[in-house]
N, C-alpha and C. Protein backbone atom coordinates (compact mmCIF):
# COMPACT_ATOMS: atom_id res chain seq x y z
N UNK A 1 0.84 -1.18 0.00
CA UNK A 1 0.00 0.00 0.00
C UNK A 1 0.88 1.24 0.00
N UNK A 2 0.83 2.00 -0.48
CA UNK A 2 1.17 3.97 -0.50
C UNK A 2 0.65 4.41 0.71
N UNK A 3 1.47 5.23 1.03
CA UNK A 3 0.96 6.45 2.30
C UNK A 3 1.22 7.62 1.69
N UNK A 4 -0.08 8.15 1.88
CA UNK A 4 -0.55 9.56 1.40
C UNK A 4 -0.70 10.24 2.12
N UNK A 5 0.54 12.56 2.35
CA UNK A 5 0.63 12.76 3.59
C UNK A 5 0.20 13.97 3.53
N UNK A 6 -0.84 14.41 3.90
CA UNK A 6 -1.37 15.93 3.91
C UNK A 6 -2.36 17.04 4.84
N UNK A 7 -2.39 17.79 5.00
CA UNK A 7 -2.79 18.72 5.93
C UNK A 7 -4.53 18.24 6.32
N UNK A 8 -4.60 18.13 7.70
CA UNK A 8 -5.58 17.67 7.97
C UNK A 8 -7.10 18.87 7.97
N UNK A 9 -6.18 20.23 7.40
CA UNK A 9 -7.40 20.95 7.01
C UNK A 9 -7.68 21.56 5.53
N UNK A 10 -6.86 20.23 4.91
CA UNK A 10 -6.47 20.76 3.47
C UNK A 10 -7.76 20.38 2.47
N UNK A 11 -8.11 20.85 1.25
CA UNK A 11 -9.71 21.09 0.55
C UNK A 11 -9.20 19.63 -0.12
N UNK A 12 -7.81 19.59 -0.17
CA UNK A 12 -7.30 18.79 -1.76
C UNK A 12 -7.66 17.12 -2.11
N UNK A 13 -8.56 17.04 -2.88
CA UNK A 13 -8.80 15.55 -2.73
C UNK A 13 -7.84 14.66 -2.81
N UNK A 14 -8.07 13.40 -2.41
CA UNK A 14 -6.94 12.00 -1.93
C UNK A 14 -7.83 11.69 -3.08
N UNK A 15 -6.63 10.49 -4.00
CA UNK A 15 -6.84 10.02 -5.03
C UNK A 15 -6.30 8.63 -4.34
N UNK A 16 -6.03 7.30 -4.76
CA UNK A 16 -5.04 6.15 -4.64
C UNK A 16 -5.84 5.24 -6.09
N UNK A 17 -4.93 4.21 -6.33
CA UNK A 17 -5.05 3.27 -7.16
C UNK A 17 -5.53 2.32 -6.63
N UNK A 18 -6.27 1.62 -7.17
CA UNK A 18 -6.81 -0.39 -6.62
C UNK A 18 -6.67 -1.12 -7.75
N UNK A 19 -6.15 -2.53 -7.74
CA UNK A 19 -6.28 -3.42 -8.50
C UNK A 19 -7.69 -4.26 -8.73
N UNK A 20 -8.56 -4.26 -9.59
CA UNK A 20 -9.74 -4.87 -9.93
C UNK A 20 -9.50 -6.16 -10.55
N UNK A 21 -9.35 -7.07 -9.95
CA UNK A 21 -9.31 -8.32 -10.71
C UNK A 21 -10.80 -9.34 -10.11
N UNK A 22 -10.95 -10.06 -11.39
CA UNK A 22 -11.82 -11.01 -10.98
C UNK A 22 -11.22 -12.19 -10.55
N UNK A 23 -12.66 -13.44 -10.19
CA UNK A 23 -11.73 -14.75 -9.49
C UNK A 23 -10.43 -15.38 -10.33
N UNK A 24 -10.61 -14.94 -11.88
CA UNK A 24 -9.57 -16.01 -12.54
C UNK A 24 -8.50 -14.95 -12.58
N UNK A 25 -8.23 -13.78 -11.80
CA UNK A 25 -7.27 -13.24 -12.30
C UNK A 25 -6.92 -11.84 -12.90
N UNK A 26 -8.12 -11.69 -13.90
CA UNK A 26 -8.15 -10.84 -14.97
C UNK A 26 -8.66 -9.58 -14.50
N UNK A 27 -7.88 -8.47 -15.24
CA UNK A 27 -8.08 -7.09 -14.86
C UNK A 27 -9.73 -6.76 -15.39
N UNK A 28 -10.71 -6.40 -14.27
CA UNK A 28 -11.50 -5.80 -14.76
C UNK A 28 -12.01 -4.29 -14.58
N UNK A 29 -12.86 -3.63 -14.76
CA UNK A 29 -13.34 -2.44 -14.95
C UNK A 29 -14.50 -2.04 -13.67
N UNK A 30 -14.07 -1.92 -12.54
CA UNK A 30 -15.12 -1.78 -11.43
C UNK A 30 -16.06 0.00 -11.80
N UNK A 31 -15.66 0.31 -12.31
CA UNK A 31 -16.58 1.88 -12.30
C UNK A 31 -17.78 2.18 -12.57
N UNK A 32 -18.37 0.77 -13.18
CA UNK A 32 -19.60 0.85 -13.01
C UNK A 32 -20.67 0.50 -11.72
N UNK A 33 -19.47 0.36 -10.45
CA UNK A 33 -19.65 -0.59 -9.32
C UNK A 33 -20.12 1.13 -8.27
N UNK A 34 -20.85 1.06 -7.37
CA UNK A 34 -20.92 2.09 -6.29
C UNK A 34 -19.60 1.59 -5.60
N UNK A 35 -18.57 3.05 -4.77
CA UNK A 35 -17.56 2.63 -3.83
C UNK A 35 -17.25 3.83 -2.95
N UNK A 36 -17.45 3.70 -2.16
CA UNK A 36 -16.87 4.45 -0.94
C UNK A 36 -15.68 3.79 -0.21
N UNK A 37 -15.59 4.71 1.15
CA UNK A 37 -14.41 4.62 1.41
C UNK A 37 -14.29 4.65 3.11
N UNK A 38 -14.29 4.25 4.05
CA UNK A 38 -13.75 3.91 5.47
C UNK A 38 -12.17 4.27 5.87
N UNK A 39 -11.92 5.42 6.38
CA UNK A 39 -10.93 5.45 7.37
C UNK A 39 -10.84 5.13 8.65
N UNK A 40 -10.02 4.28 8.95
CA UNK A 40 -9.55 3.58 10.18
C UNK A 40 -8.24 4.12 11.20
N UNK A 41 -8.65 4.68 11.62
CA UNK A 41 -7.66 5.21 12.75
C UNK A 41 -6.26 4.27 13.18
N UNK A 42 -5.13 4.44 12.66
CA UNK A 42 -4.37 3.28 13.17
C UNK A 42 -3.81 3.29 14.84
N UNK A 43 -3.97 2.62 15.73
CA UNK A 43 -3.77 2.92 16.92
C UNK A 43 -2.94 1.58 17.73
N UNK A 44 -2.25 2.24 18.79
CA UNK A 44 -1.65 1.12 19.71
C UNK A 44 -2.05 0.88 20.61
N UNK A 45 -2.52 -0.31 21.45
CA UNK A 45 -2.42 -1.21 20.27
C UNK A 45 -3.43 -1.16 19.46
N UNK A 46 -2.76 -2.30 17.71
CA UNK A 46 -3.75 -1.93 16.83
C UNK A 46 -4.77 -2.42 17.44
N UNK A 47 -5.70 -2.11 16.10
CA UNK A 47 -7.19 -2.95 16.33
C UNK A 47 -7.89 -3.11 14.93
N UNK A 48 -8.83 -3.95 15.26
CA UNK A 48 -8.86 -4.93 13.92
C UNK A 48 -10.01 -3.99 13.52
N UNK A 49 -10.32 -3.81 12.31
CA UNK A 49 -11.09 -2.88 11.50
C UNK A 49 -12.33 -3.77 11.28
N UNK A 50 -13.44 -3.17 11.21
CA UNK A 50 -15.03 -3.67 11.58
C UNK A 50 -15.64 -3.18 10.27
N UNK A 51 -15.91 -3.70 9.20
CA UNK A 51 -16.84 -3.28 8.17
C UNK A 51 -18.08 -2.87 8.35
N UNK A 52 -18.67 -3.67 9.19
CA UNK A 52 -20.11 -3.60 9.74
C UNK A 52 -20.19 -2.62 10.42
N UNK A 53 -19.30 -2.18 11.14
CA UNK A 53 -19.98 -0.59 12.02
C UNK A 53 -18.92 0.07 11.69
N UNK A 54 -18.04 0.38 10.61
CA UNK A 54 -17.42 1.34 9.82
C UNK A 54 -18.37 2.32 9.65
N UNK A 55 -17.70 3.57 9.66
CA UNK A 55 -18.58 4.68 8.75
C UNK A 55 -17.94 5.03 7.22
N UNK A 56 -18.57 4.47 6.09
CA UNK A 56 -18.45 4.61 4.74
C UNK A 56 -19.02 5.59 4.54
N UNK A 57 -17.66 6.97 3.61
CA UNK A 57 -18.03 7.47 2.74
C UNK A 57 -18.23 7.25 1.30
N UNK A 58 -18.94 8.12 0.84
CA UNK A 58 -19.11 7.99 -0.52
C UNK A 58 -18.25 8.47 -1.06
N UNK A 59 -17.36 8.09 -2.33
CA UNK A 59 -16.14 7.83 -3.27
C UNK A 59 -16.97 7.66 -4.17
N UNK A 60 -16.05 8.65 -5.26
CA UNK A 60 -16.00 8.51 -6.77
C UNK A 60 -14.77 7.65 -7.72
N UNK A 61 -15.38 7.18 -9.11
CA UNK A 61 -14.10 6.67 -9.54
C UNK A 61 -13.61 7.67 -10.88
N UNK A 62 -12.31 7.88 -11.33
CA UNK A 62 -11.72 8.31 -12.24
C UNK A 62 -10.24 7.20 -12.56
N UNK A 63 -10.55 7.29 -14.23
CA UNK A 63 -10.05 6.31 -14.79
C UNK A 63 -8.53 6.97 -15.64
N UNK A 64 -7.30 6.49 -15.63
CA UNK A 64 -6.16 7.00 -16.32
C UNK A 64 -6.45 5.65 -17.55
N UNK A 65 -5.78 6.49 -18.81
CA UNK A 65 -6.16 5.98 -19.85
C UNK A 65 -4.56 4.77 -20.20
N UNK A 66 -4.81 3.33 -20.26
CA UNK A 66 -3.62 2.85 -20.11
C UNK A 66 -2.66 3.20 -21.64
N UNK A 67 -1.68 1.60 -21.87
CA UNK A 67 -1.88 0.70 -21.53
C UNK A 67 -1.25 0.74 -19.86
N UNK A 68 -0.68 0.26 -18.74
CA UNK A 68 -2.02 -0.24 -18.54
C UNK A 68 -2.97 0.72 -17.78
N UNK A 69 -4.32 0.28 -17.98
CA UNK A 69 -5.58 1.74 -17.48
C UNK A 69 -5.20 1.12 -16.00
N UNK A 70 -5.45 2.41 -15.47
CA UNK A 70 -5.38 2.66 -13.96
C UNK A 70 -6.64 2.71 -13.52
N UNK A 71 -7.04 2.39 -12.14
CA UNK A 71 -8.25 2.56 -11.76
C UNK A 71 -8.57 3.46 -10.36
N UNK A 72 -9.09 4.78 -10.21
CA UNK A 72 -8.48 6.00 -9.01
C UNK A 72 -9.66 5.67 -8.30
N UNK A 73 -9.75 5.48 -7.15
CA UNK A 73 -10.45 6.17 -6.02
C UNK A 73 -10.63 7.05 -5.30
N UNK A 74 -11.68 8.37 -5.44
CA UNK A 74 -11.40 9.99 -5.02
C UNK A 74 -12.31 9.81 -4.11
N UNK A 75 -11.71 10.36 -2.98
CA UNK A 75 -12.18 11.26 -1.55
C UNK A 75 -11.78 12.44 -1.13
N UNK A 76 -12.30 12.96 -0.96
CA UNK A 76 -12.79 14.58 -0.38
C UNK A 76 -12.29 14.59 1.40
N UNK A 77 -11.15 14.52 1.67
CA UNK A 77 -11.28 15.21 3.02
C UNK A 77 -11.01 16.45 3.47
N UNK A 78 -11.33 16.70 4.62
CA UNK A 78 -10.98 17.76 5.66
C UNK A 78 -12.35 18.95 5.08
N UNK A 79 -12.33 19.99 5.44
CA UNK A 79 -13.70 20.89 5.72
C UNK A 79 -14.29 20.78 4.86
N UNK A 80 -15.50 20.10 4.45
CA UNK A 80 -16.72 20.21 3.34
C UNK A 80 -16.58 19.04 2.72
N UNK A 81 -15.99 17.89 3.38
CA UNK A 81 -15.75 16.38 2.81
C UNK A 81 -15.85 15.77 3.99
N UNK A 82 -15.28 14.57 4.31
CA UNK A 82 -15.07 13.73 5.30
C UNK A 82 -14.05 14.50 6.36
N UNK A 83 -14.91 14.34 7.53
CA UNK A 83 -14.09 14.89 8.55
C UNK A 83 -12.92 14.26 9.16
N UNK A 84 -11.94 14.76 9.41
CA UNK A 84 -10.68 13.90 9.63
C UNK A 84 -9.71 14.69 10.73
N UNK A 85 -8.80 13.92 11.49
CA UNK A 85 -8.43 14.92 13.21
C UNK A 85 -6.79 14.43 11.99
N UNK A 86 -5.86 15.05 12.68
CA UNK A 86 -4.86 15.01 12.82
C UNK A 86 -4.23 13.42 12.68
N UNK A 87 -3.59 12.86 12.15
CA UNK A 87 -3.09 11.17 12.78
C UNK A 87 -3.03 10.48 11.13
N UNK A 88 -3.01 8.67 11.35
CA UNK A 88 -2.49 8.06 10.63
C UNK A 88 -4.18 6.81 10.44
N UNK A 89 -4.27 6.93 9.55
CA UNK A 89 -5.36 5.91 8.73
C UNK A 89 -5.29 5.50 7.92
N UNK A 90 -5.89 3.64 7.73
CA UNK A 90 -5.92 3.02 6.68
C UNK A 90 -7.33 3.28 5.98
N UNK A 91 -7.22 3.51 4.57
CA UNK A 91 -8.62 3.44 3.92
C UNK A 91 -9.03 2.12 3.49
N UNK A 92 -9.77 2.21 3.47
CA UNK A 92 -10.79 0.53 3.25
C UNK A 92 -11.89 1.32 1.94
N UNK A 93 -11.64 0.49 0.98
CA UNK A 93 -12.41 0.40 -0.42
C UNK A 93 -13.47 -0.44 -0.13
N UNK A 94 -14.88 -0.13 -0.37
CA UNK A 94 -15.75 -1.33 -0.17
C UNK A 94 -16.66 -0.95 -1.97
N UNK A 95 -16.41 -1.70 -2.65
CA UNK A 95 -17.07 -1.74 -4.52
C UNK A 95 -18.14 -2.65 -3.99
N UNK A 96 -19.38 -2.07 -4.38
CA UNK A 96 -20.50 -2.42 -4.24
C UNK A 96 -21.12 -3.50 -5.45
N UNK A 97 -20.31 -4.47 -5.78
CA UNK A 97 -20.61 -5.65 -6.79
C UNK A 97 -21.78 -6.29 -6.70
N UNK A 98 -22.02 -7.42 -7.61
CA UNK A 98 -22.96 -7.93 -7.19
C UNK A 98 -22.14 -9.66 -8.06
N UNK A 99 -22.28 -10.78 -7.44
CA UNK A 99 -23.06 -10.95 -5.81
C UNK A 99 -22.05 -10.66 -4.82
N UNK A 100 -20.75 -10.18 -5.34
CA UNK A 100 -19.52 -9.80 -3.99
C UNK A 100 -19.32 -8.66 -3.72
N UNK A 101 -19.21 -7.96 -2.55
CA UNK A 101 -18.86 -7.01 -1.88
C UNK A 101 -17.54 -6.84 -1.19
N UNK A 102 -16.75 -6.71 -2.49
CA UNK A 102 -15.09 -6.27 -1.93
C UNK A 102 -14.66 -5.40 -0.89
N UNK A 103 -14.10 -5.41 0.32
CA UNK A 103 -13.43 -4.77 0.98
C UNK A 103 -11.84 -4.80 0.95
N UNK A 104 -11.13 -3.56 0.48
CA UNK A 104 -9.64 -3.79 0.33
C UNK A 104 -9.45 -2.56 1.26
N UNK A 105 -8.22 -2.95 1.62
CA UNK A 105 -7.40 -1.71 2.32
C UNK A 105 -6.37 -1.31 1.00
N UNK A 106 -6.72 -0.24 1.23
CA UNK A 106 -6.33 0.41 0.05
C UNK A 106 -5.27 1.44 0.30
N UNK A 107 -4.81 1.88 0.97
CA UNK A 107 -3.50 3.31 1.35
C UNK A 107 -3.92 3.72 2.94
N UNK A 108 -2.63 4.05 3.15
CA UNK A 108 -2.31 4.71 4.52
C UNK A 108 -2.04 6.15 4.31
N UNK A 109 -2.96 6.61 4.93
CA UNK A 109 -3.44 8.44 5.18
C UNK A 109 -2.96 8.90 6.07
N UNK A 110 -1.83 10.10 6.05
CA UNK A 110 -1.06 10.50 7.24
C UNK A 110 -1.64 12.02 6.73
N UNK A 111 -2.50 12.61 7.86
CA UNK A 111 -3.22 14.04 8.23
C UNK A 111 -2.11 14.88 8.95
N UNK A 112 -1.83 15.83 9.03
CA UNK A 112 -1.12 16.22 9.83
C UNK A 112 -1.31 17.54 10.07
């Protein structure tokens, strides 16, 4: 994963990359999928991250044109996006598929 490091009262959206593959492997095209996004506070000691009582934001996708195509995940933090304190978080991708509901940890968010 990337760690991404920026002002915890900054407008500037967080972008990161995810790999979309299906079961056999193959690169596919999630953007037609709903995906938000869960930050997880990293803390000592850790603690294990809860999907079920996560708070998911809503995330957009934007696509880089390959070979090979990239696939972006955009979030909005700090004032007029997702609220965020100071510290270090993992984001959690949840692509709203059907019949699977992917959860990836996707980049480490350093606010500062």
């Amino acid at each position: 994963m990337i760690t991404l490091t920026q002002l915890a009262a900054s407008l500037e959206p967080v972008q990161f990359a995810i790999d979309a593959i299906d079961e056999e492997g193959n690169s596919i095209n999630p953007t037609g999928y709903p995906v938000a996004v869960a930050l997880a506070a990293i803390t000592s000691p850790p603690t294990s991250f809860d999907a079920d009582t996560a708070t998911w934001n809503a995330a957009t996708w934007s696509v880089q044109a390959g070979p090979p195509v990239v696939y972006w995940v955009n979030i909005q933090p700090g004032p007029g996006g997702i609220t965020v304190s100071a510290g270090s978080y993992v984001a959690y991708t949840k692509i709203t598929a059907t019949p699977s509901i992917p959860i990836l940890a996707s980049a480490y968010l350093v606010f500062t």
